[in-house]
C-alpha atoms as a PDB file:
ATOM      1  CA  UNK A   1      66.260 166.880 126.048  1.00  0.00           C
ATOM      2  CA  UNK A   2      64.750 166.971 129.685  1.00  0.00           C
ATOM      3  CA  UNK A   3      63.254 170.071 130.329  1.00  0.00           C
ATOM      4  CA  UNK A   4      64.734 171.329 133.362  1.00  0.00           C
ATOM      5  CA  UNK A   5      68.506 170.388 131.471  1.00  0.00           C
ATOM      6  CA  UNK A   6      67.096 172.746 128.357  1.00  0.00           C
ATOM      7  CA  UNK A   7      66.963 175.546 131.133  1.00  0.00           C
ATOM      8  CA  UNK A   8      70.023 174.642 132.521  1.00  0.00           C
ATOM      9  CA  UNK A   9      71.921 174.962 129.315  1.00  0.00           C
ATOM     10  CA  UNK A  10      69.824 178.296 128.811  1.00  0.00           C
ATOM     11  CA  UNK A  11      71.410 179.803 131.993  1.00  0.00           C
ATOM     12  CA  UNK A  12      74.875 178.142 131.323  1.00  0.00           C
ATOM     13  CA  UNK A  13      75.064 179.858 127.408  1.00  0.00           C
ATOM     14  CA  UNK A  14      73.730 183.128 129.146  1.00  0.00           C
ATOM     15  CA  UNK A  15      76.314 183.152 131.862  1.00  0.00           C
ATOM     16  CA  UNK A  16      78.951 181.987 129.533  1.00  0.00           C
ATOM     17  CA  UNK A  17      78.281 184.910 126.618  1.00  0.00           C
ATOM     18  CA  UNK A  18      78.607 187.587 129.724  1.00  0.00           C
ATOM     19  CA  UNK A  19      74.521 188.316 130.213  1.00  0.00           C
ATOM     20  CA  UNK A  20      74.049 189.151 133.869  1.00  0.00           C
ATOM     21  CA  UNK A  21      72.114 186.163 134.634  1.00  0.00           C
ATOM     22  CA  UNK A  22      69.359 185.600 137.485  1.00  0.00           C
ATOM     23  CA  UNK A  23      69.357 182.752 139.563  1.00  0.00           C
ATOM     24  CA  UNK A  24      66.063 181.830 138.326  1.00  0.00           C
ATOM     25  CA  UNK A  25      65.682 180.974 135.043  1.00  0.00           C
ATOM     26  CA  UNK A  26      61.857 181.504 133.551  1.00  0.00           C
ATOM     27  CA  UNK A  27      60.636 178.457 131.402  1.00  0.00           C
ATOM     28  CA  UNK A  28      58.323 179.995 128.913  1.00  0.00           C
ATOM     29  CA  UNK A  29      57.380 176.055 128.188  1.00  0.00           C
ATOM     30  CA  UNK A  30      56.787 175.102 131.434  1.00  0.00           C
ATOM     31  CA  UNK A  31      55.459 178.156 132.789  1.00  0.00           C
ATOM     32  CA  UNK A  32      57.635 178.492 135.994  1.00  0.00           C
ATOM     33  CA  UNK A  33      61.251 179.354 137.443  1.00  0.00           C
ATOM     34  CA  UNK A  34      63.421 177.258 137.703  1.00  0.00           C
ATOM     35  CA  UNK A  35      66.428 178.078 140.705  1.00  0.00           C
ATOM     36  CA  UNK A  36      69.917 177.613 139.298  1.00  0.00           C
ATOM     37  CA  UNK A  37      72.635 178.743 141.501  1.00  0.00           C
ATOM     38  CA  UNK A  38      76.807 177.720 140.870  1.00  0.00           C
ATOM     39  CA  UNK A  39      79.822 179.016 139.082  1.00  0.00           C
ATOM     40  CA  UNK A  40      80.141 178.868 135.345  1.00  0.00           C
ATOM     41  CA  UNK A  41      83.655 180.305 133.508  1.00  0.00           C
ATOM     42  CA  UNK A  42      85.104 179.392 130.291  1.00  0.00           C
ATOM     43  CA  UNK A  43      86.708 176.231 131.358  1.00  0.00           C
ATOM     44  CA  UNK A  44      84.620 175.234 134.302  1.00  0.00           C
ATOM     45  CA  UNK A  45      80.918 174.940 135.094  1.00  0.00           C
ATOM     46  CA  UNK A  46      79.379 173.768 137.881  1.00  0.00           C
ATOM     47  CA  UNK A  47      75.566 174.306 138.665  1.00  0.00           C
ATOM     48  CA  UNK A  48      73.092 172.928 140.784  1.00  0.00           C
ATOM     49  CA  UNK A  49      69.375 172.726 139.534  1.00  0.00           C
ATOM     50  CA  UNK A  50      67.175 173.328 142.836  1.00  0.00           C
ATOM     51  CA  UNK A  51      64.287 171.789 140.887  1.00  0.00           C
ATOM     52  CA  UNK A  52      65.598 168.501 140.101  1.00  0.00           C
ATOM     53  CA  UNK A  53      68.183 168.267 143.152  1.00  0.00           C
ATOM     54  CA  UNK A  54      70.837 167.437 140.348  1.00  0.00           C
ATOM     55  CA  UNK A  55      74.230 169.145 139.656  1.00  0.00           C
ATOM     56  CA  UNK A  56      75.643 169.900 135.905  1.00  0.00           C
ATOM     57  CA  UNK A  57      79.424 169.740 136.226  1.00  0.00           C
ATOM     58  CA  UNK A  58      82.385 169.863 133.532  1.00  0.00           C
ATOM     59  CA  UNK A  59      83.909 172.066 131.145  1.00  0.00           C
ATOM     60  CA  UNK A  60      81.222 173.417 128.411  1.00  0.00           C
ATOM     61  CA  UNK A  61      82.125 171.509 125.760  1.00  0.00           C
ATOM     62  CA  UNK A  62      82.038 168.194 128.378  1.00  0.00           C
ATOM     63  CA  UNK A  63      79.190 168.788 130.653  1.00  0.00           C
ATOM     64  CA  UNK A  64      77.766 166.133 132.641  1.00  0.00           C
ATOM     65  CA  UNK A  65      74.325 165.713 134.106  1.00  0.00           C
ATOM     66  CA  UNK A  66      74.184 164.231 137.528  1.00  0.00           C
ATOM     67  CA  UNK A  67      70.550 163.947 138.004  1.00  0.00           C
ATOM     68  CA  UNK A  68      69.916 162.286 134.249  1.00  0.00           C
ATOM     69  CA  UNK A  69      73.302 160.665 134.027  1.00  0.00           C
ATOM     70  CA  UNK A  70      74.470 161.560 130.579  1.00  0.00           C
ATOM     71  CA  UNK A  71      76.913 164.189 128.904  1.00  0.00           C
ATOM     72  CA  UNK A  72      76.121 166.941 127.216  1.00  0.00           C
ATOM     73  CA  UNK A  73      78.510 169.570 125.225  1.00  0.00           C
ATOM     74  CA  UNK A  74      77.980 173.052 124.724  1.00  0.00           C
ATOM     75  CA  UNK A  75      79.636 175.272 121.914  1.00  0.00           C
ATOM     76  CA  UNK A  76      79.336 179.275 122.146  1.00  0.00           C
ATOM     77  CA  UNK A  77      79.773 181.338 118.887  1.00  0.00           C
ATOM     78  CA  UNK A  78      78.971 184.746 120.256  1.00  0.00           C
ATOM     79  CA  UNK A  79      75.495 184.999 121.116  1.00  0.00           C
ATOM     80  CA  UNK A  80      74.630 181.723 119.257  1.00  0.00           C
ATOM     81  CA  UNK A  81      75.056 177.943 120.725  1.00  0.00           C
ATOM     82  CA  UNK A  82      74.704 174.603 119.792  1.00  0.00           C
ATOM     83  CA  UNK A  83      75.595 171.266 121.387  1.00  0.00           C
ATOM     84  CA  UNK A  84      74.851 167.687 121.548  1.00  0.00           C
ATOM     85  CA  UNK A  85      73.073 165.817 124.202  1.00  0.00           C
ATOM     86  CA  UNK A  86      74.497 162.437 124.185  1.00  0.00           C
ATOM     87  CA  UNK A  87      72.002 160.689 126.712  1.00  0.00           C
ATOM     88  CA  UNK A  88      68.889 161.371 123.990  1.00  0.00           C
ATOM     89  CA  UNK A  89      71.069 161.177 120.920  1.00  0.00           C
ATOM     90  CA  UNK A  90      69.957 165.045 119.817  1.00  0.00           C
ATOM     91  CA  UNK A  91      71.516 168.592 118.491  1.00  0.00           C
ATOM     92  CA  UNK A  92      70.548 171.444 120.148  1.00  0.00           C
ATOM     93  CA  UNK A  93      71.427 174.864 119.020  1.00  0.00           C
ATOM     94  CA  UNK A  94      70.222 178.488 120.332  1.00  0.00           C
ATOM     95  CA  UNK A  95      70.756 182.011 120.179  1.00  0.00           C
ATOM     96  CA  UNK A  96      71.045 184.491 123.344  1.00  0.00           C
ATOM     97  CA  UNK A  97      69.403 188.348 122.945  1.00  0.00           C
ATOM     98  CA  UNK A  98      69.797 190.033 126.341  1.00  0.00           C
ATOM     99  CA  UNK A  99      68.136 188.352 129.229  1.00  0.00           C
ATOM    100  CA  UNK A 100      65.968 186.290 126.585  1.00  0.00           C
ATOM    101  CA  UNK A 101      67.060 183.143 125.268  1.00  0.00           C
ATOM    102  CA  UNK A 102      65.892 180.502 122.675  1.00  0.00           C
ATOM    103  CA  UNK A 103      67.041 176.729 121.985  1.00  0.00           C
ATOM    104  CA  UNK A 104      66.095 174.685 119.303  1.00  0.00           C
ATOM    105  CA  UNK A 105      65.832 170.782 120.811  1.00  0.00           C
ATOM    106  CA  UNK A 106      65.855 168.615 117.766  1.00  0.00           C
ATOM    107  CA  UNK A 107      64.396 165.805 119.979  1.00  0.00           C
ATOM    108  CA  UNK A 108      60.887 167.786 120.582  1.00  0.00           C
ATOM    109  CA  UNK A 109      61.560 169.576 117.513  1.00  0.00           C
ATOM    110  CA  UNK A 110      60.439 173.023 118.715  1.00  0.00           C
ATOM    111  CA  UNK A 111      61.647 176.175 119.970  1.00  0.00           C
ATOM    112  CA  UNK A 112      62.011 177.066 123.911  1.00  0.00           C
ATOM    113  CA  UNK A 113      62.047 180.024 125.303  1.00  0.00           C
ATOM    114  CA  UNK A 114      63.757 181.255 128.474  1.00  0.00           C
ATOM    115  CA  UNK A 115      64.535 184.514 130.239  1.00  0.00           C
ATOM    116  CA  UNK A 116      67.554 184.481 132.363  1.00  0.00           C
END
C-alpha cells in the first residue's frame, strides 16, 4: 500500500472509532506529517491528502483513492481494523490505542506506526 494512503487510512480508522484526531497525521515510517483535512462519518468519508494533492472519497467499506486510482475498503471492529486494498491486491489490518495507531500492510509485510 502507498505510504501516504497507509496514513490516510490511519487518520480515517482514528476519526471513525471517535479519537480526536489532528489534522496532521505523524508517519513514524516516513518520519514526517502528513496534512489530512475533510469529513469522515459512518457512512461518508471524504479527505484530502495535502501531501499527495489527492482526495479519498466513499463510504468506509468503499473508499476510493483519487490520486492512485484504486478502491480500498475499510472495516472497524472497535479499536481494531482491517481492509483490502484492491489496487495492490493486499489485506491490511490495524489496531487504534489513543492518538497512536498501528497497521499491518501485508504488501511490505511490516508494521506502521502513526500518531493521529
Amino acid at each position: 500500500m502507498n505510504p501516504n494512503l497507509r496514513a490516510c487510512i490511519a487518520h480515517v480508522a482514528a476519526r471513525l472509532s471517535g479519537v480526536g484526531v489532528n489534522s496532521a497525521v505523524y508517519d513514524y515510517s516516513q518520519s514526517k506529517h502528513i496534512h489530512v483535512s475533510g469529513n469522515v462519518s459512518a457512512t461518508a468519508v471524504n479527505v484530502y491528502d495535502h501531501d499527495r494533492g489527492a482526495h479519498l472519497t466513499g463510504s468506509p467499506a468503499n473508499l476510493y483513492d483519487h490520486g492512485l486510482g484504486g478502491h480500498i475498503s475499510l472495516n472497524l471492529n472497535g479499536a481494531q481494523f482491517s481492509g483490502y486494498d484492491h489496487r495492490s491486491g493486499y489485506h491490511y489490518q490495524g489496531t487504534i490505542n489513543g492518538s497512536s495507531v498501528t497497521v499491518y500492510d501485508y504488501e511490505s509485510g511490516q508494521h506502521h506506526q502513526f500518531n493521529v
